[in-house]
Protein backbone atom coordinates (compact mmCIF):
# COMPACT_ATOMS: atom_id res chain seq x y z
CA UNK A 1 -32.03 -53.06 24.24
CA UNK A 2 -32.43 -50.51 27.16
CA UNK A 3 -28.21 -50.18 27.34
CA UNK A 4 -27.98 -50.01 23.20
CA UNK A 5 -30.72 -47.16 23.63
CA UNK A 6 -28.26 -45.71 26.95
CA UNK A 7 -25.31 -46.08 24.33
CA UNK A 8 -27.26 -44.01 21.80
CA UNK A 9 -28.54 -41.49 23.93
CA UNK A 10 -24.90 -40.65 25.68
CA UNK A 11 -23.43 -40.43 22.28
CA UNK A 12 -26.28 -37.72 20.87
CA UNK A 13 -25.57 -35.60 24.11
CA UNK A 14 -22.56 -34.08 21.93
CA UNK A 15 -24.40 -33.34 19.37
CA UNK A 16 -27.35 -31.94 21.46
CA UNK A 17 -24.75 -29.79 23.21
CA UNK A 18 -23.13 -28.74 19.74
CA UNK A 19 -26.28 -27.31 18.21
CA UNK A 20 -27.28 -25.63 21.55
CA UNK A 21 -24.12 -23.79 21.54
CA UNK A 22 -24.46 -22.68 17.76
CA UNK A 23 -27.85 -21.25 18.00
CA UNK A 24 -26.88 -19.27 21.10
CA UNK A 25 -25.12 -16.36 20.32
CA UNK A 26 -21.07 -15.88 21.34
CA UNK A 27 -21.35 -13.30 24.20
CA UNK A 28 -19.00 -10.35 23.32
CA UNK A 29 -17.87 -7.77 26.66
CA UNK A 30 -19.05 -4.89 24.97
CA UNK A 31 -20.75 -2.27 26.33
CA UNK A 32 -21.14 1.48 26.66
CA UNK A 33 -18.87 1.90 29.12
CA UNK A 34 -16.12 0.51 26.62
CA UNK A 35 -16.99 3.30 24.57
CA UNK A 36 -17.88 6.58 26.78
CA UNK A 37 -14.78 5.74 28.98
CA UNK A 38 -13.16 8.67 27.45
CA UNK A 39 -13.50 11.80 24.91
CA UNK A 40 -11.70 12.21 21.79
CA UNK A 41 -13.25 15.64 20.39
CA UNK A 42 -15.84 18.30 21.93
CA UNK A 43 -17.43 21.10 20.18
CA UNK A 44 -20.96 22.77 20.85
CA UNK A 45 -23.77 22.66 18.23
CA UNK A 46 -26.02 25.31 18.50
CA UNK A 47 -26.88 25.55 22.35
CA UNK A 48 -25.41 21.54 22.75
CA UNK A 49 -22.44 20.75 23.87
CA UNK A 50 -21.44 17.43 22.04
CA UNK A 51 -18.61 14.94 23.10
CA UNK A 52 -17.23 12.71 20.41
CA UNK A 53 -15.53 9.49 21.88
CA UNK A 54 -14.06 6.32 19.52
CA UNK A 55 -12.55 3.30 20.40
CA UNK A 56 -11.89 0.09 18.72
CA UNK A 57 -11.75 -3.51 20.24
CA UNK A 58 -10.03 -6.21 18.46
CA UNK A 59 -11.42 -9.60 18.94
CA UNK A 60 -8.51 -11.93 16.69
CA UNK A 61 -9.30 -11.99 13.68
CA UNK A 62 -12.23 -9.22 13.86
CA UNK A 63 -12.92 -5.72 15.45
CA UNK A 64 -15.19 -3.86 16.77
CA UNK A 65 -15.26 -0.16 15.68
CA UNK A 66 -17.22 2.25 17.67
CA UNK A 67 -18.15 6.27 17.50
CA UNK A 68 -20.33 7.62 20.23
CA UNK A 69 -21.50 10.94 20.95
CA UNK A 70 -22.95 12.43 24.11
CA UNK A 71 -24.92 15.49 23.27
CA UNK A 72 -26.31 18.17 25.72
CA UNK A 73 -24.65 15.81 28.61
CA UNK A 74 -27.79 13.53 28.02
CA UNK A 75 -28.30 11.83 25.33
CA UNK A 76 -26.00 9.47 23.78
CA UNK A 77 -25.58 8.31 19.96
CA UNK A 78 -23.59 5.06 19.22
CA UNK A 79 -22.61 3.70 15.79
CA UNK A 80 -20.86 0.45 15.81
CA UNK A 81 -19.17 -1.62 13.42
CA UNK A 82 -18.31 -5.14 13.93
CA UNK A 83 -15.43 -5.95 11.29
CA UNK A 84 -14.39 -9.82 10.03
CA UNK A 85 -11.58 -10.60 8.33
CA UNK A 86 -12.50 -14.60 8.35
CA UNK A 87 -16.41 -16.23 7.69
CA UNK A 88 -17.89 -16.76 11.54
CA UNK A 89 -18.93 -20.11 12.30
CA UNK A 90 -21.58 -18.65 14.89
CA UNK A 91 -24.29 -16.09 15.55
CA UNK A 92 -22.47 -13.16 17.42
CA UNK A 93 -23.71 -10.70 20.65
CA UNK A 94 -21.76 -7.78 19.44
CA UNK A 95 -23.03 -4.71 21.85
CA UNK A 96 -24.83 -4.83 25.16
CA UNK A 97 -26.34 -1.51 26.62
CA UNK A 98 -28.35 -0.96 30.38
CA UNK A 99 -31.44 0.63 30.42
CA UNK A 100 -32.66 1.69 34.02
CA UNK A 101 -35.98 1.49 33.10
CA UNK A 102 -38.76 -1.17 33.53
CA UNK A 103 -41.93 0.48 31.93
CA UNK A 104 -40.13 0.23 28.54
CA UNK A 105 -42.49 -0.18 25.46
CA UNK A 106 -41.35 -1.06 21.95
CA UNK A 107 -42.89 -0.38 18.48
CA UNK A 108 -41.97 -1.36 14.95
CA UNK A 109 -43.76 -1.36 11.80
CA UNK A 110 -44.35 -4.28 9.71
CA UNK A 111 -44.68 -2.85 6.29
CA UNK A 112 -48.55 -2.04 6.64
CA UNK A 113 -49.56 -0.88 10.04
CA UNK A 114 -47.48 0.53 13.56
CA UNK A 115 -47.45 -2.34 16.72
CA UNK A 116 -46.94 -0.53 19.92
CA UNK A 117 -46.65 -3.13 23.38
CA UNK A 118 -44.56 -3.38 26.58
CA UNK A 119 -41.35 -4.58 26.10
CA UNK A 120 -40.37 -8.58 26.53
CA UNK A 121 -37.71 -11.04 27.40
CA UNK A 122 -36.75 -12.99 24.40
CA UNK A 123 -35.53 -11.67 20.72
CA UNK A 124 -36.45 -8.75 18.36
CA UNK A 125 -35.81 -9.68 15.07
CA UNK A 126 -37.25 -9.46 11.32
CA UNK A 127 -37.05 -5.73 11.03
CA UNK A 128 -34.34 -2.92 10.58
CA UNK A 129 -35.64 -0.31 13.47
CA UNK A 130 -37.14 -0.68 16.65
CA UNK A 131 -38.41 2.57 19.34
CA UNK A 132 -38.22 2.29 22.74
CA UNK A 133 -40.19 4.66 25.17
CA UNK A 134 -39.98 4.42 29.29
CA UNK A 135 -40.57 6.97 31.35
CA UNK A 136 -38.19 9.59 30.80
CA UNK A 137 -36.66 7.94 28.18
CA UNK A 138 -36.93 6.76 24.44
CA UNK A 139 -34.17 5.18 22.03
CA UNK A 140 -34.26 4.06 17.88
CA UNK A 141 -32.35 1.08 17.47
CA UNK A 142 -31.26 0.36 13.93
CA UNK A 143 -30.64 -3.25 14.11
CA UNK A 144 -27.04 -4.81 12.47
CA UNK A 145 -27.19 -5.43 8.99
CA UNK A 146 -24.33 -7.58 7.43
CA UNK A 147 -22.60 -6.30 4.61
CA UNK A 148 -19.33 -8.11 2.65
CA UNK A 149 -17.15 -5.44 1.41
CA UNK A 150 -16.48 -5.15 -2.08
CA UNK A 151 -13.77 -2.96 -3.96
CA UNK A 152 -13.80 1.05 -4.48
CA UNK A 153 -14.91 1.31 -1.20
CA UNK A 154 -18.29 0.00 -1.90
CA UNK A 155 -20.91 -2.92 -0.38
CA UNK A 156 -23.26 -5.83 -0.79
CA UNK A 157 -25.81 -6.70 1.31
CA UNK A 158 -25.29 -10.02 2.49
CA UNK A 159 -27.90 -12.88 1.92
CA UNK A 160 -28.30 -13.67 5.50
CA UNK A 161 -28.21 -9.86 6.47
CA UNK A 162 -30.63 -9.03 9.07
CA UNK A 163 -29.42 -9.23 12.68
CA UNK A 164 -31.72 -8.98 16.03
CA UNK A 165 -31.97 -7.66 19.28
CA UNK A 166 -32.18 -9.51 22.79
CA UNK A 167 -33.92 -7.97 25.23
CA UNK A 168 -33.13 -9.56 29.21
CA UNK A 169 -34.88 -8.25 32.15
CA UNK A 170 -32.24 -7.10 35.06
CA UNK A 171 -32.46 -5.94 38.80
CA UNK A 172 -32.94 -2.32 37.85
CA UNK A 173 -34.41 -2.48 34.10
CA UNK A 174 -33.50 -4.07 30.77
CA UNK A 175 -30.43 -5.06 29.01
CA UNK A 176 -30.22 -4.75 25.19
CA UNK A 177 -28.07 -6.97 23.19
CA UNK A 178 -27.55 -5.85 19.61
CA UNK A 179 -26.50 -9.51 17.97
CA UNK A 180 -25.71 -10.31 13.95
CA UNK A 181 -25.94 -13.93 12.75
CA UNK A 182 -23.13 -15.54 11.03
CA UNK A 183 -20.94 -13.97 8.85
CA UNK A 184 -18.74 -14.98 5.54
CA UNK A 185 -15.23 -12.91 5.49
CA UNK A 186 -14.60 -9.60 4.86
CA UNK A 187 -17.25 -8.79 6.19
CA UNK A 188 -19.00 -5.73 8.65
CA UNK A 189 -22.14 -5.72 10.93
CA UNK A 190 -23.11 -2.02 11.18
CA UNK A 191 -26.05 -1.15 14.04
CA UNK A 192 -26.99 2.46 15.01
CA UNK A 193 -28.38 3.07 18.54
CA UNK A 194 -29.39 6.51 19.86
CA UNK A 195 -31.11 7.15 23.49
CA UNK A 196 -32.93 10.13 24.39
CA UNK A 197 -33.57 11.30 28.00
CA UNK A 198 -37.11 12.46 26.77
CA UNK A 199 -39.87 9.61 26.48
CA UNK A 200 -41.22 12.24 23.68
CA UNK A 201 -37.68 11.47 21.80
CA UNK A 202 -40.33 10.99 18.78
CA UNK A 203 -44.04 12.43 19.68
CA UNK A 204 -45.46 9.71 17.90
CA UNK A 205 -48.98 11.31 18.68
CA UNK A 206 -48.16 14.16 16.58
CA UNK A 207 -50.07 14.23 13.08
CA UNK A 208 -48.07 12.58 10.18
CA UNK A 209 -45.31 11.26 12.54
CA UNK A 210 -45.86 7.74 12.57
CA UNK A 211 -46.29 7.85 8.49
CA UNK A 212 -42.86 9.73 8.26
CA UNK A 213 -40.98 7.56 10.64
CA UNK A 214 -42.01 4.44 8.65
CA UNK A 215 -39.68 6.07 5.77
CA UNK A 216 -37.06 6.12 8.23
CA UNK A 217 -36.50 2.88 8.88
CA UNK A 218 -32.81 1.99 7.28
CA UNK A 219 -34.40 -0.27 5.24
CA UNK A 220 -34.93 0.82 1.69
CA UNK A 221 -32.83 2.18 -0.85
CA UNK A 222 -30.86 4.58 1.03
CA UNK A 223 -29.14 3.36 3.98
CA UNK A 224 -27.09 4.55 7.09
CA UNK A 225 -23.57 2.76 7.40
CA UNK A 226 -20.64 3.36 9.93
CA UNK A 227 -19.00 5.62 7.93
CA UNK A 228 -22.12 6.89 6.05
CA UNK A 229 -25.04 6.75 3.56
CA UNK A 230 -25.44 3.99 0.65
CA UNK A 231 -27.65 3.71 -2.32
CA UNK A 232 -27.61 1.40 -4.84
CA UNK A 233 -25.05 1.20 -7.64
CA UNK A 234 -25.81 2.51 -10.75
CA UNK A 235 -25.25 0.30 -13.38
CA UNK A 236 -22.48 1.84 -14.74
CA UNK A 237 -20.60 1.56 -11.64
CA UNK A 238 -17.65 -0.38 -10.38
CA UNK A 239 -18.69 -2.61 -8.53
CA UNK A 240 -22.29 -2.98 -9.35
CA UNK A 241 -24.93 -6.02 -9.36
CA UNK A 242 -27.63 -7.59 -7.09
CA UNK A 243 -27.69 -5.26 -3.55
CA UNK A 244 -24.66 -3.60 -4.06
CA UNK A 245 -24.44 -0.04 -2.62
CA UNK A 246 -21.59 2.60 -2.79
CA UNK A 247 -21.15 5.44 -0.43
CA UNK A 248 -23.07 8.30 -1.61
CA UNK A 249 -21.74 11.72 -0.30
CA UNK A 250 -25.39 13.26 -0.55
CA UNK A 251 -26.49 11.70 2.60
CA UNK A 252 -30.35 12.69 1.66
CA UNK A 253 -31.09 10.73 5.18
CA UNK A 254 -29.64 13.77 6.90
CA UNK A 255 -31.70 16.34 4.90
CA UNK A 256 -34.98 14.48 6.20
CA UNK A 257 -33.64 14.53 10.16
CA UNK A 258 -32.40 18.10 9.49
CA UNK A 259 -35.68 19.05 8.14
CA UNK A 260 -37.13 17.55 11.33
CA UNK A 261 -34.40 18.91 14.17
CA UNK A 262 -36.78 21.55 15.37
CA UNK A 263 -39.06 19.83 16.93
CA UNK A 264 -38.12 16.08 17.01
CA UNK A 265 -35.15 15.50 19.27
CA UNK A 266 -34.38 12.29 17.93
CA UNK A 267 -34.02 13.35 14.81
CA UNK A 268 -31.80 16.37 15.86
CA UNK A 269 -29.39 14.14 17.82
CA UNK A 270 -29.13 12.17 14.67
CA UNK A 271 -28.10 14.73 12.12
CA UNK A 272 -25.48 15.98 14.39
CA UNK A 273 -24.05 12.63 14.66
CA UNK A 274 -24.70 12.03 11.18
CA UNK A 275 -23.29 15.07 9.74
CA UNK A 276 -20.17 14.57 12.20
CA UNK A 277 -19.55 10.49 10.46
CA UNK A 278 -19.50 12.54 7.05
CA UNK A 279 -17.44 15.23 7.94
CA UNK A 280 -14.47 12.57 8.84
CA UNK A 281 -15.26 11.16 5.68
CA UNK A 282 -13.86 14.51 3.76
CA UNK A 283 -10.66 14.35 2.11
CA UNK A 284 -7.75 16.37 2.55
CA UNK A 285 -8.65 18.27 -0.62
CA UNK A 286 -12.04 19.61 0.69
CA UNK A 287 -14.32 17.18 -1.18
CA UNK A 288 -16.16 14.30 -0.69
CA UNK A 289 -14.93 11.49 -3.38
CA UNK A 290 -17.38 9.33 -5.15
CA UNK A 291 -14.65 5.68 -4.57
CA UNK A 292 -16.62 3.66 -6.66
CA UNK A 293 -15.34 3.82 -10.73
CA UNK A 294 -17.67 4.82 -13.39
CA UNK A 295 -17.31 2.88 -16.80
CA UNK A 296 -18.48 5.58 -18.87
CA UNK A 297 -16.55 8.36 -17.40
CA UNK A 298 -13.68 6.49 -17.81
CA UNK A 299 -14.21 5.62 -21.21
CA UNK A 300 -15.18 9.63 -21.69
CA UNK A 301 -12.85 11.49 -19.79
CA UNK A 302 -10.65 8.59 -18.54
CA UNK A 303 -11.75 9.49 -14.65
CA UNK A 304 -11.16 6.78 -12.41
CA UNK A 305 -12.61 5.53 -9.20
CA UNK A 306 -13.09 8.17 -6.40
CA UNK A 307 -13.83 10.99 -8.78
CA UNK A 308 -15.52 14.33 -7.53
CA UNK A 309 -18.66 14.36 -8.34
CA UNK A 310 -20.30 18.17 -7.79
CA UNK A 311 -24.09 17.21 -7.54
CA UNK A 312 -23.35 15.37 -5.06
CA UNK A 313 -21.00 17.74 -3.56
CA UNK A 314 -22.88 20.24 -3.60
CA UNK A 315 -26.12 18.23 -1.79
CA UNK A 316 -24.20 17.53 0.96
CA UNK A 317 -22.42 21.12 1.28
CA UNK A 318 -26.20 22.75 1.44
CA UNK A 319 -27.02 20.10 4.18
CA UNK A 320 -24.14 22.00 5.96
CA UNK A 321 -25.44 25.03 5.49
CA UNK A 322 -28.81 24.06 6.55
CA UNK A 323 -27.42 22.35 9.77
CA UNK A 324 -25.24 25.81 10.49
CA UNK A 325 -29.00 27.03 10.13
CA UNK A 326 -30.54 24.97 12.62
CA UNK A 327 -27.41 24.70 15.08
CA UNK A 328 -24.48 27.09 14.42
CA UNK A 329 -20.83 25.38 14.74
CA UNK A 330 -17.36 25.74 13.86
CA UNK A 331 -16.60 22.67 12.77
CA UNK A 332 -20.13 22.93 10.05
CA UNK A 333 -18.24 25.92 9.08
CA UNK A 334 -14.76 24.77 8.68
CA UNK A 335 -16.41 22.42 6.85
CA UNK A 336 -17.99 24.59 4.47
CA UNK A 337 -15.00 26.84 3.94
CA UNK A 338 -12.61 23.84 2.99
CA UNK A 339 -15.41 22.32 0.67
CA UNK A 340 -15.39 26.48 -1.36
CA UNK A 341 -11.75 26.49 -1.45
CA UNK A 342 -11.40 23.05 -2.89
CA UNK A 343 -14.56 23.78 -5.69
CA UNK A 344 -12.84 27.67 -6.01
CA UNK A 345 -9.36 26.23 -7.35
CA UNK A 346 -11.40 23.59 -9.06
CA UNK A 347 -13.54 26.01 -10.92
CA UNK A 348 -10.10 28.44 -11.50
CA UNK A 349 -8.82 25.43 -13.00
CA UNK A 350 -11.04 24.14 -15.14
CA UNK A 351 -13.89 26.18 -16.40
CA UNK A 352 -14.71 26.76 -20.13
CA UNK A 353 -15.51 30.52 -20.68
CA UNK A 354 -18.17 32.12 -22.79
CA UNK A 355 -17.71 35.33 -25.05
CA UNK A 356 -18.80 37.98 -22.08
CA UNK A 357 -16.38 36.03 -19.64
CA UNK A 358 -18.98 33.75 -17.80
CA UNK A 359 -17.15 30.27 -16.57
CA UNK A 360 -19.19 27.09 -16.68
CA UNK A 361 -18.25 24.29 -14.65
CA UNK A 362 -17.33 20.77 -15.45
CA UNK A 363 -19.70 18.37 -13.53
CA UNK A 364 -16.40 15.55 -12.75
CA UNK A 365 -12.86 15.56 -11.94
CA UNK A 366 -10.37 12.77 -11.06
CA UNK A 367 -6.44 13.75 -10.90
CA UNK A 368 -5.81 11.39 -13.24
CA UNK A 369 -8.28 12.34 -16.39
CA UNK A 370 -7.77 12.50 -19.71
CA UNK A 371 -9.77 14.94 -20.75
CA UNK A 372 -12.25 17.40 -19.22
CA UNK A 373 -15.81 16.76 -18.37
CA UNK A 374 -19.10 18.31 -19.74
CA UNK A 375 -21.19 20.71 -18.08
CA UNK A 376 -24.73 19.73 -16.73
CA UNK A 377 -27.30 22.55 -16.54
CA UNK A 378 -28.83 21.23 -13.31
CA UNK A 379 -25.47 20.85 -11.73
CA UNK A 380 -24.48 24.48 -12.56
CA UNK A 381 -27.40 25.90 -11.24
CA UNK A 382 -27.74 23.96 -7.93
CA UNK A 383 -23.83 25.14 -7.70
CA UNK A 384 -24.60 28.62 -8.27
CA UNK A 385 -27.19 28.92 -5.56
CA UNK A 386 -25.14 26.84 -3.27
CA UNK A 387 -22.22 29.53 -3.54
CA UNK A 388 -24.75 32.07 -3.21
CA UNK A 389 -25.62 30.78 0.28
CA UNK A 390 -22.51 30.30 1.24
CA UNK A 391 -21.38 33.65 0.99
CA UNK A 392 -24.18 35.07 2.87
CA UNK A 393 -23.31 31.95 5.60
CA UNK A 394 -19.22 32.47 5.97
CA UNK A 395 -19.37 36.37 4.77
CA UNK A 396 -16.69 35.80 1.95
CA UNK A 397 -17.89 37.97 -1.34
CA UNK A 398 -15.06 35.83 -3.35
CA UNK A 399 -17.86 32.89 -3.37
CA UNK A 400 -20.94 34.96 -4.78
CA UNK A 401 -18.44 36.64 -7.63
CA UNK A 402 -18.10 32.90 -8.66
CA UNK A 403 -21.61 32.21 -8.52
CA UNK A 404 -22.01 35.84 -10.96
CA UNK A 405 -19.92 34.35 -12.98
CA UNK A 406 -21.74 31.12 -13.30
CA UNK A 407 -25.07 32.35 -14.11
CA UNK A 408 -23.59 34.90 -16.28
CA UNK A 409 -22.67 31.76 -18.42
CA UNK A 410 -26.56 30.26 -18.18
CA UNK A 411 -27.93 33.96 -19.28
CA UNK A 412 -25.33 34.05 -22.29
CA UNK A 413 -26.34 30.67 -23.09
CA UNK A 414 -30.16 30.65 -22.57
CA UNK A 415 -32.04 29.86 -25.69
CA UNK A 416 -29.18 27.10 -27.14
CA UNK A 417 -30.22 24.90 -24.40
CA UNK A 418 -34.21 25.08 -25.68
CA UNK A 419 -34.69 21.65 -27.46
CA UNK A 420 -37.44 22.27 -30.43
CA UNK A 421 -39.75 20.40 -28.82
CA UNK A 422 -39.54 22.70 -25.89
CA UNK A 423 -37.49 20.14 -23.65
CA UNK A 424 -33.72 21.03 -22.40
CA UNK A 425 -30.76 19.99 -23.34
CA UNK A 426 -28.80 18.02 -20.30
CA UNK A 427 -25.06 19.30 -20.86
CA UNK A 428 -22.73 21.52 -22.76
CA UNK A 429 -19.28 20.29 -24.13
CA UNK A 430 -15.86 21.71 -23.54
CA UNK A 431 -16.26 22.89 -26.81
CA UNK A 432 -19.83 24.43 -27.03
CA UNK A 433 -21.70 21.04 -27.66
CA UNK A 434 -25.24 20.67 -26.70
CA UNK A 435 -26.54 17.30 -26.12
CA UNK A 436 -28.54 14.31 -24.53
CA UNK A 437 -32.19 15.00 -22.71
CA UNK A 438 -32.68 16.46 -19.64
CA UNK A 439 -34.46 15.01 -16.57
CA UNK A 440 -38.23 15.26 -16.65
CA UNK A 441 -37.99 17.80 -13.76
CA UNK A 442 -35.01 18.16 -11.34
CA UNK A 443 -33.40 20.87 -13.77
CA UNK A 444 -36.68 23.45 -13.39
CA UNK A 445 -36.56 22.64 -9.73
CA UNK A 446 -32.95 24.05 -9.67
CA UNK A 447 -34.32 26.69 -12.06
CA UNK A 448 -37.26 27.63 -9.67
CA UNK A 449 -35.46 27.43 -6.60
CA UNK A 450 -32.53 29.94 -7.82
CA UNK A 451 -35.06 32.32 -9.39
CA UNK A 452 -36.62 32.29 -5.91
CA UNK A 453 -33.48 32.75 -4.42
CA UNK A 454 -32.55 35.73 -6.27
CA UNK A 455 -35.78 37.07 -5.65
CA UNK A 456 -35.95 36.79 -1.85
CA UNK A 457 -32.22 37.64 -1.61
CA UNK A 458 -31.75 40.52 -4.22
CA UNK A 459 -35.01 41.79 -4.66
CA UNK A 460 -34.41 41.10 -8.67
CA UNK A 461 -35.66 37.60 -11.13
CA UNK A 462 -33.49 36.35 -14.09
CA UNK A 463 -35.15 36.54 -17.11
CA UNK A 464 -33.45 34.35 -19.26
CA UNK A 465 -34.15 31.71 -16.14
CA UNK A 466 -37.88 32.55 -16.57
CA UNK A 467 -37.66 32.07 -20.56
CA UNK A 468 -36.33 28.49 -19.53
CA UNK A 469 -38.66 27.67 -16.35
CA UNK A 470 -41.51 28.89 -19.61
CA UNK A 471 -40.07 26.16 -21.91
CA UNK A 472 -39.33 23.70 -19.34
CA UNK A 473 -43.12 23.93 -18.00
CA UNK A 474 -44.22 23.76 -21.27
CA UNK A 475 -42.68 20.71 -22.03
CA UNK A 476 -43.71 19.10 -18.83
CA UNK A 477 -47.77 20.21 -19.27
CA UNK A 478 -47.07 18.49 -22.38
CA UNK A 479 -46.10 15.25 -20.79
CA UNK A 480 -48.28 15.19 -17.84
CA UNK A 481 -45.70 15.74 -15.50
CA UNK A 482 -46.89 17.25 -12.39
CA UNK A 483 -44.38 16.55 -9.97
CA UNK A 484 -42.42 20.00 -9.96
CA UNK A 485 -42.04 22.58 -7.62
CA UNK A 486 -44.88 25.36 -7.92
C-alpha cells in the first residue's frame, strides 16, 4: 500500500507542477528602460518640455506596443498595449516598473466608499485604477483591460477582462508588475500608468476631489484605450452588441483632465499625453474619422464606415483649443489649423445656401456617398462657435467669415425650426426639409453658449437665437426639464 500511495504521489507531482506554472504569470523583460531608452519627438507645452518616445517589442506571435512621455524632465506617462494574434494559454506579466520608494500607500475605490493603506506584497486586482503616494511621489495606474478586436476599427470587452497588478518589495523600494490574464486571439491588453514626482500628484484632501476621481476611474462607459477613447456602440453601428465600443473622436475624458490641469498635476500630465495619442490618430485629411459603419447613414446617404462626423469633430477641435488655453503649443495649433482647412473645403464643398447667401452645413461625409447629408441645428451651432474661437486662437479672419455665414443661415431660418408645440425641429434637408425632434436640451445649450459668446466677444446678442432659446425654454418648463444651462 505505502509504494502504490509513492506511485500515486510521484505521478501527481506533474500535475502539481503544471497548475503551479499556469496560475503564475509568464514573466515578460519589460520595463521602462525598454521604453525611455530613446526619444522619438520633443515639443514644449506651455512652460513643459515633453519628450515623446515609442517602441514596440515583438514576443512571436504577440507585441508589445508602447508610447511614453517624459514631461517637465520629471514625470513620466506610459501607455502600453500588449497585442495577440493567437488565444494565450497563460496569465501574462506584461510591464514591470521600479519605484525607489518604500513609504508607498495605495487607494482605490470600491464602488461606495475610498480605502487608503500602505502598500503590500502580493496582487492588486478587482478594480480598473489604483493611486500610489510615497514621499515625493504619486502614480494612477489604470490596470490592463482585455479587449478582442472587432472590424471598423472597433472593440469588445472581453469576458475575462480585468487584469491586476503585483506589487514585490525590492532592496531600494517596490516593483510594479502590470499583468493581464489569459487571452483568446486577436486580442489587446491596454494599461495606462502615469508617475508624478509630487506626492500631491492628486491633493486628495482637497474638497470634492475624492468624489471626482471616483468618475475617473476607466471603468464606465467611456474608456481610455492605446490609441484613444471608447464608448459604447450605438445600435445602429457596425459592429455593435453586448460591450462593444468604437473609437469616439470626442475624447470627453480629456475635457474633464483639461478642466482640471490647473491645479491637479496628474490630471495635466494626462491631457497632454492624451491629447498627443489623438492627435496621431488624425488623418491625412485633417479630420478625425468615425471607422465604425452606420446602417442608417448608409441606407440614407450611402456613407460608409469611417465617415466624418462634425459633432464629434468639432468636440474634440474645442478640446484643442482649450488645451492651447491652458498650455500653448505648436503642435495643438497645427492641429487646429489642419482640422479648419479640412472642415473649410468641406463646407466650400458641400453647403446648401439660403436666399441671403447663408451656407448650412451637412452634419456627415464619407468619399464614397451617395447623396448629401442633412443639417442638424445643434451641430451648426456648436460649429459656428467653434470657428469663432478659432479665429480669435490662430488669428485667421477666413474662419469667423465662415462662421458669419453659418449663423446667417440660423437667423434666415429662425422661426421654421419652431415646432407648434414650442419644441425644435432636429435637422434641415438638402432641400429645405424640416424634420424629426430635437434633443430635450443639448441644442439650447449650443444656443446659450453662442449667444454668450457673441455677447462676451462682440459686445452684441442674436435675436433670432433668443426667439429660439424663448421657445426652446418654453418647451422644456413644459416638460420639467431642468437640466440646461442657466
Amino acid at each position: 500500500m505505502k509504494l502504490l500511495q509513492r506511485i500515486c504521489l510521484f505521478a501527481a507531482i506533474p500535475v502539481i507542477l503544471a497548475l503551479c506554472v499556469c496560475r503564475t504569470p509568464l514573466r515578460f523583460g519589460a520595463q521602462a528602460d525598454a521604453l525611455f531608452g530613446t526619444v522619438a519627438d520633443t515639443y514644449e507645452a506651455g512652460e513643459e518640455t515633453v519628450e515623446v518616445s515609442r517602441t514596440s517589442l515583438p514576443q512571436g506571435s504577440s507585441v508589445l506596443l508602447l508610447r511614453g512621455w517624459t514631461l517637465g524632465g520629471e514625470d513620466r506617462c506610459v501607455m502600453g498595449s500588449f497585442q495577440t494574434a493567437h488565444r494565450t494559454l497563460r496569465s501574462r506579466a506584461i510591464w514591470s516598473t521600479e519605484i525607489a520608494d518604500d513609504t508607498l500607500s495605495v487607494r482605490w475605490f470600491d464602488g461606495q466608499i475610498w480605502h487608503d493603506e500602505p502598500i503590500r506584497t502580493g496582487k492588486y486586482h478587482s478594480n480598473t485604477a489604483f493611486f500610489l503616494t510615497g514621499r515625493d511621489f504619486s502614480a494612477l495606474c489604470y490596470t490592463s483591460q482585455v479587449w478582442a478586436f472587432r472590424e471598423n476599427g472597433s472593440r469588445q470587452l472581453a469576458d475575462n477582462w480585468l487584469g491586476w497588478i503585483e506589487a514585490d518589495q525590492t532592496k531600494n523600494g517596490w516593483r510594479l508588475t502590470f499583468c493581464t490574464p489569459r487571452m483568446k486571439g486577436s486580442s489587446t491588453a491596454d494599461f495606462t500608468f502615469l508617475t508624478v514626482a509630487d506626492s500631491s500628484g492628486i491633493d486628495w484632501t482637497r474638497d470634492g476631489i475624492p468624489a471626482l476621481w471616483s468618475n475617473y476611474r476607466n471603468a464606465g462607459d467611456g474608456r481610455w484605450c492605446f490609441d484613444g477613447y471608447y464608448t459604447p456602440s450605438p445600435e445602429t453601428y457596425i459592429p455593435t452588441g453586448n460591450r462593444v465600443f468604437f473609437r469616439n473622436a470626442a475624447s470627453y475624458m480629456i475635457r474633464s483632465f483639461l478642466y482640471q490641469a490647473g491645479s491637479t498635476r496628474t490630471a495635466r500630465d494626462l491631457s497632454i499625453a492624451m491629447l498627443d495619442t489623438m492627435i496621431s490618430e488624425q488623418s491625412d485629411d485633417g479630420c478625425w474619422p468615425t471607422l465604425s459603419g452606420s446602417t442608417w447613414l448608409e441606407s440614407e446617404y450611402g456613407i460608409g464606415a469611417g465617415f466624418f462626423d462634425t459633432r464629434f469633430n468639432t468636440e474634440f477641435a474645442g478640446l484643442l483649443l482649450l488645451a492651447e488655453y491652458r498650455f500653448p503649443s505648436d503642435i495643438y495649433r497645427d492641429s487646429l489649423r489642419r482640422y479648419c482647412g479640412f472642415f473649410k473645403d468641406f463646407a466650400e464643398n458641400y453647403h446648401s445656401e439660403t436666399g441671403l447667401g447663408g451656407w448650412f452645413i451637412p452634419d456627415y461625409w464619407h468619399e464614397g456617398m451617395s447623396s448629401v447629408s442633412h443639417t442638424s441645428l445643434n451641430h451648426q451651432l456648436a460649429e459656428i462657435l467653434f470657428l469663432y474661437r478659432a479665429s480669435d486662437a490662430l488669428a485667421d479672419d477666413s474662419l469667423s467669415a465662415l462662421a458669419d455665414r453659418m449663423l446667417l443661415a440660423v437667423d434666415e431660418t429662425g422661426e421654421d425650426w419652431v415646432l407648434p408645440d414650442g419644441n425644435l425641429h432636429y435637422q434641415v434637408s438638402q432641400d429645405g426639409e424640416y424634420g424629426n425632434t430635437d434633443y430635450p436640451y443639448l441644442t439650447y445649450d449650443d444656443l446659450f453658449k453662442l449667444q454668450k459668446y457673441l455677447s462676451d466677444r462682440f459686445s452684441r446678442t442674436d435675436p433670432v437665437l433668443d426667439l429660439l432659446m424663448q421657445h426652446k425654454r418654453a418647451w422644456m418648463d413644459a416638460n420639467g426639464i431642468t437640466a440646461y444651462m442657466k
